[in-house]
Protein backbone atom coordinates (compact mmCIF):
# COMPACT_ATOMS: atom_id res chain seq x y z
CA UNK A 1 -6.89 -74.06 -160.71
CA UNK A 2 -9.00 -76.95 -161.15
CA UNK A 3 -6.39 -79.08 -159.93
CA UNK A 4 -7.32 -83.40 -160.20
CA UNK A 5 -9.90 -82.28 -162.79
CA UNK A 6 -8.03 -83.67 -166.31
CA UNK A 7 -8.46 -87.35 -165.91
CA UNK A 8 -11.83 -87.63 -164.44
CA UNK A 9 -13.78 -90.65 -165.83
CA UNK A 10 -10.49 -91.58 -168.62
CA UNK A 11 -7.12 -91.89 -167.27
CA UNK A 12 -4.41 -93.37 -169.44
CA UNK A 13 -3.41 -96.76 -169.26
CA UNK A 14 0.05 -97.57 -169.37
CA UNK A 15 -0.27 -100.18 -172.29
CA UNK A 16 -2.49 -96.88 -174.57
CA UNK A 17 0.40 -94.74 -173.84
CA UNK A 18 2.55 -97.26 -175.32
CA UNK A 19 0.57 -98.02 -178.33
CA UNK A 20 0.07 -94.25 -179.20
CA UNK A 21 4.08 -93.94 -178.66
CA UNK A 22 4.71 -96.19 -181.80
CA UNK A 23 1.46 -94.57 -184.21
CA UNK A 24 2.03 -91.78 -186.34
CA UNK A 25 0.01 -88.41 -186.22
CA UNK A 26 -1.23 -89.63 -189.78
CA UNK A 27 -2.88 -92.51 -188.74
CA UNK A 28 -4.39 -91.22 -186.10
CA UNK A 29 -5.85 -88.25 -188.11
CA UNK A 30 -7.11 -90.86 -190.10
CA UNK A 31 -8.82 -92.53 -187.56
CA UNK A 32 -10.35 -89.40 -186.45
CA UNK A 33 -11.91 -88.54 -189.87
CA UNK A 34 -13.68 -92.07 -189.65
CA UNK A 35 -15.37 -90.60 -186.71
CA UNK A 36 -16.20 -87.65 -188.06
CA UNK A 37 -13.65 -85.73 -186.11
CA UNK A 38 -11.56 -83.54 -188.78
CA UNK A 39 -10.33 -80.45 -186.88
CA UNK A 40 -7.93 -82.24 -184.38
CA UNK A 41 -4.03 -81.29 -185.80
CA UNK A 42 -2.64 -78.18 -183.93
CA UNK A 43 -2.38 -76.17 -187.21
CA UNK A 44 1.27 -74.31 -186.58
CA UNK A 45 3.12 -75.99 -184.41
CA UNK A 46 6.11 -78.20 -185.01
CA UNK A 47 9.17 -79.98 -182.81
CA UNK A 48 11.31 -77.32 -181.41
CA UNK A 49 14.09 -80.33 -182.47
CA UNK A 50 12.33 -83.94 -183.34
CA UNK A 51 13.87 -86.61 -180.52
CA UNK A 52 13.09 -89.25 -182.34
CA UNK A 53 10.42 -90.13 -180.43
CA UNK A 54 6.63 -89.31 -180.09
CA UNK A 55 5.59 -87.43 -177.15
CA UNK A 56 2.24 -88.81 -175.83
CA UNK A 57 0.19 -87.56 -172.66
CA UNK A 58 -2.88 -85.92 -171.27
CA UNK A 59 -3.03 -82.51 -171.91
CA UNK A 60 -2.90 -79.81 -168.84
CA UNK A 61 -3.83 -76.62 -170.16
CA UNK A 62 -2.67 -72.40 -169.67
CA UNK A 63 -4.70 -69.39 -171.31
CA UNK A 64 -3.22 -66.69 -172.69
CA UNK A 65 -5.28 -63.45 -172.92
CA UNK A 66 -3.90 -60.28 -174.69
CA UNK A 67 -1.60 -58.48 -172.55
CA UNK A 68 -2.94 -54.88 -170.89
CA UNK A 69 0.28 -52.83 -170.06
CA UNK A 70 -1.12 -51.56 -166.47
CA UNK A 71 -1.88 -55.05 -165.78
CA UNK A 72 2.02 -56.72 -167.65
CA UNK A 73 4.63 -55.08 -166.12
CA UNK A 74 8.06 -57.24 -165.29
CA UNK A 75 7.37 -57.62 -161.27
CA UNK A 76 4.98 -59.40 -161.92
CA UNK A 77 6.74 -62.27 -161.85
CA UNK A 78 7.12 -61.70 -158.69
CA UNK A 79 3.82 -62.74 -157.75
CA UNK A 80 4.12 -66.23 -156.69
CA UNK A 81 0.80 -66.82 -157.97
CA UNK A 82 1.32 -66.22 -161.54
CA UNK A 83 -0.43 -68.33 -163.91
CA UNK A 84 2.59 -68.83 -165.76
CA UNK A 85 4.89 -70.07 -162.80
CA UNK A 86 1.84 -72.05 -161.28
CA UNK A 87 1.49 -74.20 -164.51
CA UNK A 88 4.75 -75.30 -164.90
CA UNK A 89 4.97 -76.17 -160.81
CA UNK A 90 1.51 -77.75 -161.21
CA UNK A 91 1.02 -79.88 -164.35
CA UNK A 92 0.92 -83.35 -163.47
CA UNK A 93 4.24 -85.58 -164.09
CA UNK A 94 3.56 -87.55 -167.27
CA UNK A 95 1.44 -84.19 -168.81
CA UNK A 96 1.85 -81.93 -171.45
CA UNK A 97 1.67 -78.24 -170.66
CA UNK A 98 -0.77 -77.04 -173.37
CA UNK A 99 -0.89 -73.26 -174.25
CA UNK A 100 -3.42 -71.11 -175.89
CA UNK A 101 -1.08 -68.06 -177.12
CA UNK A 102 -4.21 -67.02 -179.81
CA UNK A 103 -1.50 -68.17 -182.58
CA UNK A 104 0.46 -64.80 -182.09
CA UNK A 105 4.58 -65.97 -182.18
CA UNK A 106 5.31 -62.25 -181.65
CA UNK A 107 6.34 -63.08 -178.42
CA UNK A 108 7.00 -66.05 -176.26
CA UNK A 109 4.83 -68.53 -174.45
CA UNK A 110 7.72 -69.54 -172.27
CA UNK A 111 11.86 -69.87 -172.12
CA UNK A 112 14.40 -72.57 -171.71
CA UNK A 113 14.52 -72.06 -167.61
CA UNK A 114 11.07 -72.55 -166.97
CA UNK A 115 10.54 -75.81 -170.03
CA UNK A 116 13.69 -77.04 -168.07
CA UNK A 117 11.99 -77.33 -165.00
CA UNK A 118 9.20 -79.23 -166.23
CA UNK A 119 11.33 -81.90 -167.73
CA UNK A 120 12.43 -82.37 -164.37
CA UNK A 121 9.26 -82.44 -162.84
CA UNK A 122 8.59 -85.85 -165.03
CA UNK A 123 6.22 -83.85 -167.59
CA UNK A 124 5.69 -85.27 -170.93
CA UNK A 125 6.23 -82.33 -173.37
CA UNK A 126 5.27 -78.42 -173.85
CA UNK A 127 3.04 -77.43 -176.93
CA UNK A 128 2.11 -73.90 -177.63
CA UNK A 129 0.71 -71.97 -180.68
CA UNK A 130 2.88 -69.15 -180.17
CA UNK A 131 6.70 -69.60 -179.87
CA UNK A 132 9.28 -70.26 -177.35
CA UNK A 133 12.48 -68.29 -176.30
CA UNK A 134 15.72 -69.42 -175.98
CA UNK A 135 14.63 -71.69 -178.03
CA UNK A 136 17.73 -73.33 -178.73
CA UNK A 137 18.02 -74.40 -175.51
CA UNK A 138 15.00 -75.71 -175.18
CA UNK A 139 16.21 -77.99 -178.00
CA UNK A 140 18.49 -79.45 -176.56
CA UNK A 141 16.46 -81.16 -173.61
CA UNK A 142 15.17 -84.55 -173.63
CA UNK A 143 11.49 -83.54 -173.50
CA UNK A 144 9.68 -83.04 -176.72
CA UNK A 145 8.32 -79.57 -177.22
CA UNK A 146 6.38 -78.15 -180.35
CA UNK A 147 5.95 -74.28 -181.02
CA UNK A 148 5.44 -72.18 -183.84
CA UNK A 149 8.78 -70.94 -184.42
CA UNK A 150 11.30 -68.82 -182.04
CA UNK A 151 10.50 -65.49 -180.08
CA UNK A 152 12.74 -63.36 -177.77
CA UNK A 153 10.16 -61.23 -176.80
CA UNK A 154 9.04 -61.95 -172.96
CA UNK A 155 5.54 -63.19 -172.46
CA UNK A 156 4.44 -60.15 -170.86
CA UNK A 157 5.14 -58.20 -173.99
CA UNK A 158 1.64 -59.39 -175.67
CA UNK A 159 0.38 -61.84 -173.40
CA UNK A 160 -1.50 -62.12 -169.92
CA UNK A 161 -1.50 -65.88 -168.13
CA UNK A 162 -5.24 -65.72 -167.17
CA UNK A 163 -6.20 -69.49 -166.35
CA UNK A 164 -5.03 -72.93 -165.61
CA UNK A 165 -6.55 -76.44 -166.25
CA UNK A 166 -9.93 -75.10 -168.46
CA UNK A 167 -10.88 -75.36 -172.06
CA UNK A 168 -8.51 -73.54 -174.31
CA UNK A 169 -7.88 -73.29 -178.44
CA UNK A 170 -4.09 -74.26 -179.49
CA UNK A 171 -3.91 -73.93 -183.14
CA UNK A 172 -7.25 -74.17 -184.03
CA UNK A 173 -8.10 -77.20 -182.06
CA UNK A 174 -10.13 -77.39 -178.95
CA UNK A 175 -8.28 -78.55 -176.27
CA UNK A 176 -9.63 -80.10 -173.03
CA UNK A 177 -7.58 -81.23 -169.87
CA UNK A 178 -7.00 -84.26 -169.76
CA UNK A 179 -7.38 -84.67 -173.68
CA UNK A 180 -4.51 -87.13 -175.11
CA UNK A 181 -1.94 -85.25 -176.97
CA UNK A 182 0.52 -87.30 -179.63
CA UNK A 183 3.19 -85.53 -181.32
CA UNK A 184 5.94 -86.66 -183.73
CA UNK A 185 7.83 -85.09 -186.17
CA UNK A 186 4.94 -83.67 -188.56
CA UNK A 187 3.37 -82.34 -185.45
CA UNK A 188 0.82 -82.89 -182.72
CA UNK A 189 -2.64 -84.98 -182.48
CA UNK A 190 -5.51 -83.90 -180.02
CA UNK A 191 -7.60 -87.27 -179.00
CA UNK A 192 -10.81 -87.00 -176.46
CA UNK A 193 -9.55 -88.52 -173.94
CA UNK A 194 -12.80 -91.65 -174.26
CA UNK A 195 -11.10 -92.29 -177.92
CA UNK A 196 -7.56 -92.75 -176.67
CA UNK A 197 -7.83 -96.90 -175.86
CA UNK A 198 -9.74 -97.47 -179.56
CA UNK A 199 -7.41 -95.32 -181.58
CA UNK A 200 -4.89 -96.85 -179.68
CA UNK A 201 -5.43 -100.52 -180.63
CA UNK A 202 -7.16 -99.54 -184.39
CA UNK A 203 -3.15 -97.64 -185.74
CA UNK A 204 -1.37 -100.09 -184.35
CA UNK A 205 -3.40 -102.77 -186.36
CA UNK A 206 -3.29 -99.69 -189.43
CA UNK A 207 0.32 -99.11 -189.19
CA UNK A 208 1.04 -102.64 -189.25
CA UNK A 209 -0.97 -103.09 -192.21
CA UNK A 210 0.68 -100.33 -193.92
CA UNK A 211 4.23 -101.39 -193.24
CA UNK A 212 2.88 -104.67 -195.29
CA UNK A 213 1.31 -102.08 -197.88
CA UNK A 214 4.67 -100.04 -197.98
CA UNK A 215 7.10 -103.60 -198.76
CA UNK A 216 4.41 -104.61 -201.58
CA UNK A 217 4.76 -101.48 -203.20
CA UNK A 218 8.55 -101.09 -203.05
CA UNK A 219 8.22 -104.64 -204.78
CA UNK A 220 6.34 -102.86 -207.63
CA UNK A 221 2.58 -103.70 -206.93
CA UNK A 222 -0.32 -101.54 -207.77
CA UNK A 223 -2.01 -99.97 -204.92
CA UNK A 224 -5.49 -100.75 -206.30
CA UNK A 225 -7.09 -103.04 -204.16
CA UNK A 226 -3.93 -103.29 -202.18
CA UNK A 227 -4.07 -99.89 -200.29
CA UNK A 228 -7.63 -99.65 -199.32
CA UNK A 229 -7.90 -103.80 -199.11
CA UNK A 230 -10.43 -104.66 -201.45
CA UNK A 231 -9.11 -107.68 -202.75
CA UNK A 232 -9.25 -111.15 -200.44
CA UNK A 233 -5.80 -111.90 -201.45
CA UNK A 234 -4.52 -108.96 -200.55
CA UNK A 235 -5.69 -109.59 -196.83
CA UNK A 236 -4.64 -113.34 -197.24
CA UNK A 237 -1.35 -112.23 -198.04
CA UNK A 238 -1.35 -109.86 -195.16
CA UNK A 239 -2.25 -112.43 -192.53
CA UNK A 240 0.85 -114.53 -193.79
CA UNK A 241 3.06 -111.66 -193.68
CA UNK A 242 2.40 -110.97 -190.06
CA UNK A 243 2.82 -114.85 -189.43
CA UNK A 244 6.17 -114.48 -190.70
CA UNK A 245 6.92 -111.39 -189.51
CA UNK A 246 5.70 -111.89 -185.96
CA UNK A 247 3.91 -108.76 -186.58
C-alpha cells in the first residue's frame, strides 16, 4: 500500500469540501465538459438509499482482479493481510473507499459488516461498480454508499482484492487516489484533485444562477437569452436578485 500517497501536492480544504457538498453532480459535469473533461460520471452506480445529502471526499482506491479458484478459497479471509480487510482498516477518515469490481454485480464488492466499520472509522462514503451485499443494511447507515445494484454472492466468488491506493477504472472513469469524489442522488462525480477549489467556487456561482433561472421560468419566461445569459438584462436582473436574496 502506498499509504500518505492520495493527497500529495492537493489536499482538500475544508471550505471546497463544503462548497462541493451543496453542487449538484450536473453542474459539475458541466463544468468538466468546459474543460474538455467528458468521461468523469461513474456510469452504473447509484445511492444504495439517497441521505439527502452529497457525499464528497478524496478517493482511496481497491482493485479487483478476476477471481482464480486455487488462489479464492473462504480462509482466506483469514489472512490478515487481505486487500479487502486492509482497505477498509486503512482508508483515511474523511475518504471514500473506491472499488474497481470491472462492472461485474454478479457478486459483491463488500457487505454491511465491513461498510459498517468504515462509517465508524470517520470515512466519507463507499462507491463500487459492482454491487454490495446485505445491502439493505448497508442502507440504513448514515454514510452514503453508491453500487450497482444488490449481490449475495461473496467477493471471492468472482473477484480477487489485488491492490490498494493505485490507479483503478470504476465505471468507466479513471480513478486516482486522492481524486475528489461527489455523489448525490443521480450518482457520483470524479474531479482531479488540482480542479476541486475552481469547480468548487465556479457551481456554486452556477447553481446560484440557476436557482434565479429556475424562479424566472416558473414565472413563465422564455429561456432564450435567459438560460445561457445572453441578454444584459437578464444578468442585471440577476445581480438584483442575489441583492435581495442575500444569495
Amino acid at each position: 500500500m502506498k499509504a500518505g500517497r492520495q493527497m500529495t501536492g492537493h489536499p482538500l480544504k475544508d471550505e471546497t469540501r463544503a462548497k462541493l457538498a451543496r453542487v449538484s453532480t450536473a453542474s459539475l459535469a458541466t463544468a468538466l465538459f468546459k474543460r474538455g473533461l467528458r468521461n468523469q460520471f461513474i456510469q452504473g452506480a447509484v445511492p444504495v438509499a439517497w441521505k439527502g445529502r452529497s457525499m464528497v471526499g478524496p478517493a482511496f482506491t481497491l482493485r479487483y482482479i478476476p477471481a482464480r479458484e486455487d488462489r479464492n478459497p473462504i480462509t482466506v479471509f483469514r489472512d490478515p493481510e487481505h486487500k479487502q480487510r486492509v482497505a477498509v482498516e486503512t482508508c483515511p477518515p474523511g475518504h471514500v473507499l473506491v472499488i474497481d469490481a470491472r462492472k461485474d454485480a454478479r457478486a459483491a464488492s463488500a457487505g454491511s459488516i465491513l461498510v459498517t466499520r468504515l462509517q465508524m472509522r470517520g470515512c466519507a462514503g463507499i462507491v463500487t461498480d459492482g454491487g454490495f451485499r446485505d445491502a439493505e443494511g448497508i442502507g440504513r447507515l448514515e454514510m452514503p454508499a453508491y453500487h450497482a445494484r444488490p449481490s449475495a454472492p461473496t467477493n471471492l466468488t468472482l473477484h480477487e482484492a489485488i491492490e490498494i491506493d493505485g490507479p483503478i477504472a470504476c465505471g468507466d472513469v479513471a480513478v486516482f487516489p486522492g481524486d475528489v469524489l461527489v455523489g448525490d442522488a443521480d450518482g457520483v462525480m470524479v474531479i482531479p484533485a488540482h480542479l476541486a477549489d475552481e469547480l468548487a467556487a465556479e457551481c456554486s456561482a452556477m447553481e446560484s444562477y440557476e436557482d434565479f433561472v429556475l424562479e424566472r421560468v416558473k414565472a413563465g419566461d422564455t429561456i432564450i437569452g435567459l438560460y445561457p445569459a445572453t441578454k444584459q438584462e437578464n444578468l442585471d436582473a440577476y445581480e438584483d436578485w442575489r441583492r435581495d436574496t442575500g444569495e
